[in-house]
Structure formats: structure tokens, C-alpha cells
Protein backbone atom coordinates (compact mmCIF):
# COMPACT_ATOMS: atom_id res chain seq x y z
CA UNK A 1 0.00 0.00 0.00
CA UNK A 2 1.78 3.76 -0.73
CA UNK A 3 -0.59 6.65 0.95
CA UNK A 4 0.36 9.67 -1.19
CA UNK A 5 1.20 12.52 1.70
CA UNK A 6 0.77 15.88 -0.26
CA UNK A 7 2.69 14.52 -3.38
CA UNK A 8 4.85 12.79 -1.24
CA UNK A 9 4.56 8.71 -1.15
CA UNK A 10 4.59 6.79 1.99
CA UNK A 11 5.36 2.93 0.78
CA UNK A 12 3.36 0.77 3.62
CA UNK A 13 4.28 -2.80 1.44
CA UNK A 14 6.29 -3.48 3.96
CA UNK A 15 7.41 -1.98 7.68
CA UNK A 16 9.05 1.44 7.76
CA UNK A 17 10.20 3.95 9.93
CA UNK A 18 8.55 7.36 11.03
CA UNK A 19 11.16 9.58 12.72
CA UNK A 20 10.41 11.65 15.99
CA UNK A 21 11.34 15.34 15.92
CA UNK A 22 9.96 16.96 18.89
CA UNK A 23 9.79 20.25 19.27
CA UNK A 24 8.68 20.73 22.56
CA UNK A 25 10.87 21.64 25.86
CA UNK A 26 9.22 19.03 28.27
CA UNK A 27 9.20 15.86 25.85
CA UNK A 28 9.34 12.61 28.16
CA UNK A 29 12.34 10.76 26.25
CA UNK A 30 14.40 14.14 26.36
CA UNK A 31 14.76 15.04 22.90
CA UNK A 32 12.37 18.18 22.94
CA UNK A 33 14.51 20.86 20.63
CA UNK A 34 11.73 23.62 21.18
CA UNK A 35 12.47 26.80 19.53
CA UNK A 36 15.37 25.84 17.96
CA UNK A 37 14.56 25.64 14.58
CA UNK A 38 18.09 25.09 12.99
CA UNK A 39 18.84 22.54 15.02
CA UNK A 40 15.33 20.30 14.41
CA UNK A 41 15.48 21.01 11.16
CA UNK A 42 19.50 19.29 10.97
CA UNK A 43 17.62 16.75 13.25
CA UNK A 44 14.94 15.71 10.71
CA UNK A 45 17.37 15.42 8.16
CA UNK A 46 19.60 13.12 9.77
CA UNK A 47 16.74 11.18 10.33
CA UNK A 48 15.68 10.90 6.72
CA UNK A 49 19.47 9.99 5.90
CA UNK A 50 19.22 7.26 8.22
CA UNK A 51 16.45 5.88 6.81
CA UNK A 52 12.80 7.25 8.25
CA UNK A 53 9.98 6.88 5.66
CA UNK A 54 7.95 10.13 7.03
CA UNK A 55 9.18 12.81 9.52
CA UNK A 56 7.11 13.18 12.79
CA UNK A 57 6.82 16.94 13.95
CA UNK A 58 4.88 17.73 17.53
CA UNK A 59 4.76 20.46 18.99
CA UNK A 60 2.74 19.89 22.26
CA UNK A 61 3.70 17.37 24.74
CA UNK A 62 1.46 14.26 24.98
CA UNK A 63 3.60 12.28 28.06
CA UNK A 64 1.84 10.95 31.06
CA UNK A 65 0.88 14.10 32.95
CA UNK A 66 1.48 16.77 30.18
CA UNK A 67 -0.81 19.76 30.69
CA UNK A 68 -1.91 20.99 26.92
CA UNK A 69 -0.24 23.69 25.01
CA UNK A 70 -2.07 26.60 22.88
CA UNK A 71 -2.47 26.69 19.52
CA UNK A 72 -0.72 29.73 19.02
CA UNK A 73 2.27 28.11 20.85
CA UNK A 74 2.13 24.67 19.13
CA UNK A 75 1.78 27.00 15.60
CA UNK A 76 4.73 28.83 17.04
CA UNK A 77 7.13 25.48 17.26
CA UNK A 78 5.87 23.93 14.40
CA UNK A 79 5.20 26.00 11.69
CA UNK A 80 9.02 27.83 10.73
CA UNK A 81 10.73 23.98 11.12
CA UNK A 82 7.91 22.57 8.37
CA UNK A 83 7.99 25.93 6.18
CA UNK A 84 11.83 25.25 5.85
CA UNK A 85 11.95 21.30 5.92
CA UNK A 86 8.64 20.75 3.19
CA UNK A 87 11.11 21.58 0.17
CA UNK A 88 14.09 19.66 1.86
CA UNK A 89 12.83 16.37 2.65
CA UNK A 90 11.84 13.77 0.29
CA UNK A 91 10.49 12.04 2.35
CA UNK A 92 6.82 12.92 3.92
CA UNK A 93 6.14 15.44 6.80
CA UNK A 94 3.66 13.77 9.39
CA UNK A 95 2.30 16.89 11.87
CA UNK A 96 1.52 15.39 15.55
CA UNK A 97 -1.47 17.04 16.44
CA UNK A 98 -5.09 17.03 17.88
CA UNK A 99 -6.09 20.52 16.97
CA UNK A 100 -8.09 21.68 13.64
CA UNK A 101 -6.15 24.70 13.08
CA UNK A 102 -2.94 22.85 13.47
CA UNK A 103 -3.91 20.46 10.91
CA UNK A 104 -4.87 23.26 8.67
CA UNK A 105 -1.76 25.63 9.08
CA UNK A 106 0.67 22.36 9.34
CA UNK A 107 -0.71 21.14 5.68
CA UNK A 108 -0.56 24.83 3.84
CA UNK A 109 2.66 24.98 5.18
CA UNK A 110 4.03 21.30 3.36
CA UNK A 111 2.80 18.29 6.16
CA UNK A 112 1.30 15.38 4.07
CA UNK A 113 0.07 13.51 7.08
CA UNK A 114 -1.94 14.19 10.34
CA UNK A 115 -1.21 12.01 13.20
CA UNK A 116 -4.06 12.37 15.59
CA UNK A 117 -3.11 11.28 19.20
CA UNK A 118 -7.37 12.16 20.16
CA UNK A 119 -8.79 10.36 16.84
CA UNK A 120 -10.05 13.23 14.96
CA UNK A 121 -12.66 13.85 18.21
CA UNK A 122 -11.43 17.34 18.98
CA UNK A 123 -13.93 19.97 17.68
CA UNK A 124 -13.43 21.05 14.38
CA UNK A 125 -10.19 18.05 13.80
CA UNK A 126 -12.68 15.66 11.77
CA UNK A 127 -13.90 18.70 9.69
CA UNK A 128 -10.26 19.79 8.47
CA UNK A 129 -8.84 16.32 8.28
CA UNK A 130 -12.04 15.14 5.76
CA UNK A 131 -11.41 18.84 3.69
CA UNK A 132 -7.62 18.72 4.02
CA UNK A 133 -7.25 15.30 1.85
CA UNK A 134 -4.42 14.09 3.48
CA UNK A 135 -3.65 10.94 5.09
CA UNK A 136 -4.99 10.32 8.54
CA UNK A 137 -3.54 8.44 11.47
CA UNK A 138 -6.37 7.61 13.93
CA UNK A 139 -4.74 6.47 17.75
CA UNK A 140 -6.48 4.91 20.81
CA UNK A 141 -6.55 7.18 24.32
CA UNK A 142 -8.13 6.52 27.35
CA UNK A 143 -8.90 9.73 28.73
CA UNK A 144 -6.22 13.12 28.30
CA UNK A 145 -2.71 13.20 29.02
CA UNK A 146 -2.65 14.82 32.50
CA UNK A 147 -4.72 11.89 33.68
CA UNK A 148 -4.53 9.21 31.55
CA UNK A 149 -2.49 7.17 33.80
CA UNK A 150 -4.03 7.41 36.72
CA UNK A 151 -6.30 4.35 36.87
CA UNK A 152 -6.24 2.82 32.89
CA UNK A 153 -9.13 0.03 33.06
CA UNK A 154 -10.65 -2.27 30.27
CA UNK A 155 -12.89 -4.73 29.81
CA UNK A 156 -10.50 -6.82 27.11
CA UNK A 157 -8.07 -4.16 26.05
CA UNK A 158 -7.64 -5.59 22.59
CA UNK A 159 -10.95 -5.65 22.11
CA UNK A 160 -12.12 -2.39 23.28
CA UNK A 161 -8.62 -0.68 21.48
CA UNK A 162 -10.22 -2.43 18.36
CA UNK A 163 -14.14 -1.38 19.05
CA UNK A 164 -12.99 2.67 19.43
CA UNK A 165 -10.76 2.25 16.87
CA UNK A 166 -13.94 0.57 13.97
CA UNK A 167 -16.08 3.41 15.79
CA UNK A 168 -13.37 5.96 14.55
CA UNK A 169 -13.22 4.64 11.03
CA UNK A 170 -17.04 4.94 10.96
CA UNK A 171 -16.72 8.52 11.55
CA UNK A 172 -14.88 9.31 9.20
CA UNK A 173 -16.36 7.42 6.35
CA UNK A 174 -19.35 9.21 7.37
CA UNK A 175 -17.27 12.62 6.72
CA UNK A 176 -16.24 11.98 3.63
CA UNK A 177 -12.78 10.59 4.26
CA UNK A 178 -12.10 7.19 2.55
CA UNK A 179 -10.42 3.97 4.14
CA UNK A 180 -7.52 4.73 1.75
CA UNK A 181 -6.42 7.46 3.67
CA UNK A 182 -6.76 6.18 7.22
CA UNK A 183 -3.92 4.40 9.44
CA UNK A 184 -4.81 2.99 13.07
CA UNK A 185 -2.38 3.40 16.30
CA UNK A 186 -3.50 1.34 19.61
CA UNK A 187 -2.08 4.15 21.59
CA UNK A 188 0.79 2.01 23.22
CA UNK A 189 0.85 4.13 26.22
CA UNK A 190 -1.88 6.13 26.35
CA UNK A 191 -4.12 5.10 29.25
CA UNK A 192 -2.50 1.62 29.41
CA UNK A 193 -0.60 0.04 32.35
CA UNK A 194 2.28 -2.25 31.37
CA UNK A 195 -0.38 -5.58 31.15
CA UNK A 196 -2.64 -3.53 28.83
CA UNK A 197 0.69 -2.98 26.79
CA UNK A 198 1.70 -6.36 26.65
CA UNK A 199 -1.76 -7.62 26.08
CA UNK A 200 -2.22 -5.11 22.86
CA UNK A 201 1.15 -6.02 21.58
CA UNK A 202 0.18 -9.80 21.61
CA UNK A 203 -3.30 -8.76 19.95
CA UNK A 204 -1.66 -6.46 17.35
CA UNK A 205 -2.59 -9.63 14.51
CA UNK A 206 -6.39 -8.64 15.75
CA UNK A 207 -5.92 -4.91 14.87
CA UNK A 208 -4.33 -5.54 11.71
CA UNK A 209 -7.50 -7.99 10.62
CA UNK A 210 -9.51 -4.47 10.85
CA UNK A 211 -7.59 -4.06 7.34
CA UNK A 212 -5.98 -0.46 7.81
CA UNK A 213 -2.22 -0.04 8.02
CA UNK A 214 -0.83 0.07 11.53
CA UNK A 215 1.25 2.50 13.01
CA UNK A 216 2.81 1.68 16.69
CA UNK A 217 4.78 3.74 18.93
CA UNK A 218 6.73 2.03 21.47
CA UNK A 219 10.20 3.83 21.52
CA UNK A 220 11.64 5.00 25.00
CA UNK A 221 8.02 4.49 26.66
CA UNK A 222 7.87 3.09 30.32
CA UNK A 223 6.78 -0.82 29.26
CA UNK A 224 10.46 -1.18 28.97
CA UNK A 225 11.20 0.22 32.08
CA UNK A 226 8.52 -1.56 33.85
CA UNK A 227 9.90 -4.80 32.50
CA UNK A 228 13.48 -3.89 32.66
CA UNK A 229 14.56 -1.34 34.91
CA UNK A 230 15.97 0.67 32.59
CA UNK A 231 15.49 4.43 32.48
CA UNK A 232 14.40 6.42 29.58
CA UNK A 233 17.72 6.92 28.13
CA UNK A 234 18.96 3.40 28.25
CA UNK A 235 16.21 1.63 26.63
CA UNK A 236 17.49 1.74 22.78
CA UNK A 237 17.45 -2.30 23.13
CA UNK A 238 13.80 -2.88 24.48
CA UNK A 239 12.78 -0.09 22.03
CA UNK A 240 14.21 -1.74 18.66
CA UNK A 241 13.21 -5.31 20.11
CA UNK A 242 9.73 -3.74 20.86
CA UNK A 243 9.74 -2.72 16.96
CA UNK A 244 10.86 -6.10 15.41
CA UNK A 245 7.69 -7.40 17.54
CA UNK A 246 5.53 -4.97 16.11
CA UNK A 247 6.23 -5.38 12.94
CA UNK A 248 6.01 -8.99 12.89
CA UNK A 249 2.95 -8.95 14.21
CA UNK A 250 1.35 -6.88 11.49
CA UNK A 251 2.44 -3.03 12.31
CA UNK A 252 3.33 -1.13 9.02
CA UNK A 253 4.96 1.97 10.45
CA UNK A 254 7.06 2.73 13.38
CA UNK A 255 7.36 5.30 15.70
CA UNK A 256 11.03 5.80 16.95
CA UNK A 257 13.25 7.95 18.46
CA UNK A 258 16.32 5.73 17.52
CA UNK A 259 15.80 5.89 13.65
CA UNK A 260 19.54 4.00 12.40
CA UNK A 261 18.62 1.38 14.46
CA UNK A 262 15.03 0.40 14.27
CA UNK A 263 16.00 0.53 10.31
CA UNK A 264 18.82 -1.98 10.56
CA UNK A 265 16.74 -4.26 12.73
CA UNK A 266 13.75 -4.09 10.77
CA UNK A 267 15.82 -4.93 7.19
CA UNK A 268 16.83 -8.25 9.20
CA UNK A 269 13.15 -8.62 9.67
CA UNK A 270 12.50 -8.21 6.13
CA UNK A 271 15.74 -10.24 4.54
CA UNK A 272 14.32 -13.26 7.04
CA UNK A 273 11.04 -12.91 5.66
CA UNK A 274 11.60 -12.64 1.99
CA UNK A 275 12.98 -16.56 2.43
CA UNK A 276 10.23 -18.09 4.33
């Protein structure tokens, strides 16, 4: 499957890589560059050099107790790093956002992609995202960011990730936007304890039988130090492992801090699969 992201293809045939590039002071794996537009923009492109299939830009903290940012400031980090990386990169821009007028500004200024950490339920979000007619990533949250790890509860987490998630599709459908342009993200993280992680991670097949691409983010997130001990700047090993799972279970994009790596692991993936 290739999504076409503003004139820019995204090739889903087979597991790729989206690049982080935070641009937020308060990001939880420490790799927020903020205002500093030179230096995320020399950040994105190392990550398309080491091999990321779209570029990830946020500009408002969504960690585990993250109080939300306006949308003049998220506009503010944002829009002068896509402005100057749109005619750079070859490679897609994805903007990390919940808010309408994000979407809106981030797409007239070169994104090709809206990754949507609330689903499209914001006001307005569903609106823009069905007029914008660019791809949409749709992603699983149990309750907001401040609180969403306060008391995470499910029925069967794979099932109810997978109920929201056909609800969401519905919506959209119904606004005019067409399964071709829709990706799904469980939310790995977002109003989960470590269990619900696990459990989702084994039940990823499940997700993928809903027949949209997947896109997973499990780089740097607390499962790994829950299960290892290790703290958020020594868990490049659980992270790439984490990814190799993922996409063997049926993911199709992602989401990584460590780009070089997750690529190398991942073509190991795919030389042991193109034998079977």
C-alpha cells in the first residue's frame, strides 16, 4: 500500500520507519529541541538519511501528565521547522497534532500527514482532516494526558482498542474521508498500564485484521522500564526489540526515536522474511 502525503509517497508494502522530531521543551524521552529551529530542522534530516519513511513533527507534549499547550504556541514550534523542511525532505512530513487549526496551518505549510493522538474527536479536527485530503492516522486514548495514567481500566483491552478504533473509522467514512487514507495506532501508552501494553502487543494480529495499516509507537516508553529497569535513556534495546515485535505482528509503520537502528533491525526482519 503507498498513501500519497501531499505529493509525497509513503510505501506501507512493507514496515518502515517514522522519525520523531519533537519540538517541545518538556518531551518525556528528552529530545524536545523547542524553539530551535536550525537545530530540528538538521535533526529531521539526519533522520531521513538514516532511513525514516515520514518525519514526525509535535509540537505539544502528549507524556503521562502533560498539561496541553495553545495553539498559538504549538503553531509557534511547528510552523518555521515545516515551512523550511517541506522543500528539503523527500520524504513525507507527518504533523503530531489534535487541533483543527494545526492540521490546517501544518498542511498549507508542506505536512502530508496528520497524526491524531485524540482520533479526529477534537472539535473542528474531523472537519479539516475530511477537507484537508491528506492521510490520517487515527490512535487509541483513554482519557487526556494529564490523567490518563491514573487508573487505565478495560474490559478486554484488545478488544475495546479495536471497538474505538472501527467506531473511529465509521466517523470518518461518514465525513467523507475514505479507508484509503486512514492508518490505526493502539495508543501504546496512552491510558495503558504495562499488562494492557503487553496484552495489545500480543493482539496487534487482531488490529491488523480491521484491514488499515498500523502505526505503533513504542520507543523510550515506560513498558520497557517496567519490565526492565531501565530508564528512559537506556532503553534503545527494548525499544528496537519492541519494533521487530511490532512489525512482525502486522504493524506497518514505526514510531522511533532511535531511527539507524530500528531501520537496521527491521531490514533483518524483512531479509528473514523474503525466504520463508
Amino acid at each position: 500500500m503507498q498513501l500519497d502525503c501531499a505529493g509525497k509517497g509513503l510505501d506501507l508494502r512493507r514496515p518502515g520507519v517514522m522519525g520523531v522530531l519533537n519540538l517541545t521543551p518538556d518531551s518525556f524521552s528528552g529530545d524536545g529541541l523547542a524553539t530551535d529551529v536550525g537545530a530540528a530542522c538538521e535533526r529531521a534530516l539526519m533522520l531521513e538519511a538514516a532511513g525514516a519513511a515520514v518525519i514526525d513533527i509535535g509540537g505539544e507534549s502528549t507524556r503521562p501528565g502533560a498539561a496541553p499547550v495553545s495553539v498559538r504556541e504549538e503553531l509557534a514550534r511547528v510552523l518555521p521547522v515545516i515551512k523550511r523542511l517541506a522543500p528539503q525532505l523527500r520524504v513525507p512530513i507527518s504533523i503530531d497534532t489534535r487541533q483543527a487549526w494545526v492540521m490546517r496551518e501544518a498542511v498549507a505549510a508542506g505536512a502530508g500527514l496528520i497524526n491524531d493522538i485524540a482520533a479526529l474527536r477534537e472539535a473542528g479536527a474531523l472537519k479539516a482532516a475530511a477537507e484537508l485530503g491528506v492521510p490520517v492516522a487515527l490512535m487509541h486514548m483513554q482519557g487526556q494526558p494529564r490523567t490518563m495514567q491514573q487508573a487505565p481500566n478495560y474490559a478486554d483491552v484488545v478488544a475495546d482498542v479495536a471497538a474505538f478504533l472501527g467506531e473511529r473509522v465509521q466517523a470518518c467514512r461518514e465525513a467523507g474521508i475514505v479507508d484509503g487514507r486512514l492508518l490505526l495506532d493502539p495508543g501504546f501508552g496512552f491510558g495503558k498500564t504495562p499488562e494492557h501494553n503487553l496484552a495489545l502487543l500480543g493482539g496487534l494480529p487482531t488490529l491488523a485484521a480491521l484491514g488499515f495499516p498500523l502505526l505503533v509507537g513504542l520507543s523510550r516508553k515506560s513498558l520497557i522500564g517496567a519490565v526492565t529497569g531501565a530508564p528512559v535513556q537506556a532503553r534503545l534495546g527494548g525499544s528496537v526489540a519492541l519494533a521487530v515485535l511490532a512489525a512482525e505482528r502486522g504493524a506497518r509503520l514505526i514510531r522511533v526515536h532511535d531511527v539507524a537502528e530500528t531501520v537496521q533491525a527491521l531490514s533483518m526482519l524483512d531479509a528473514l522474511t523474503a525466504i520463508r
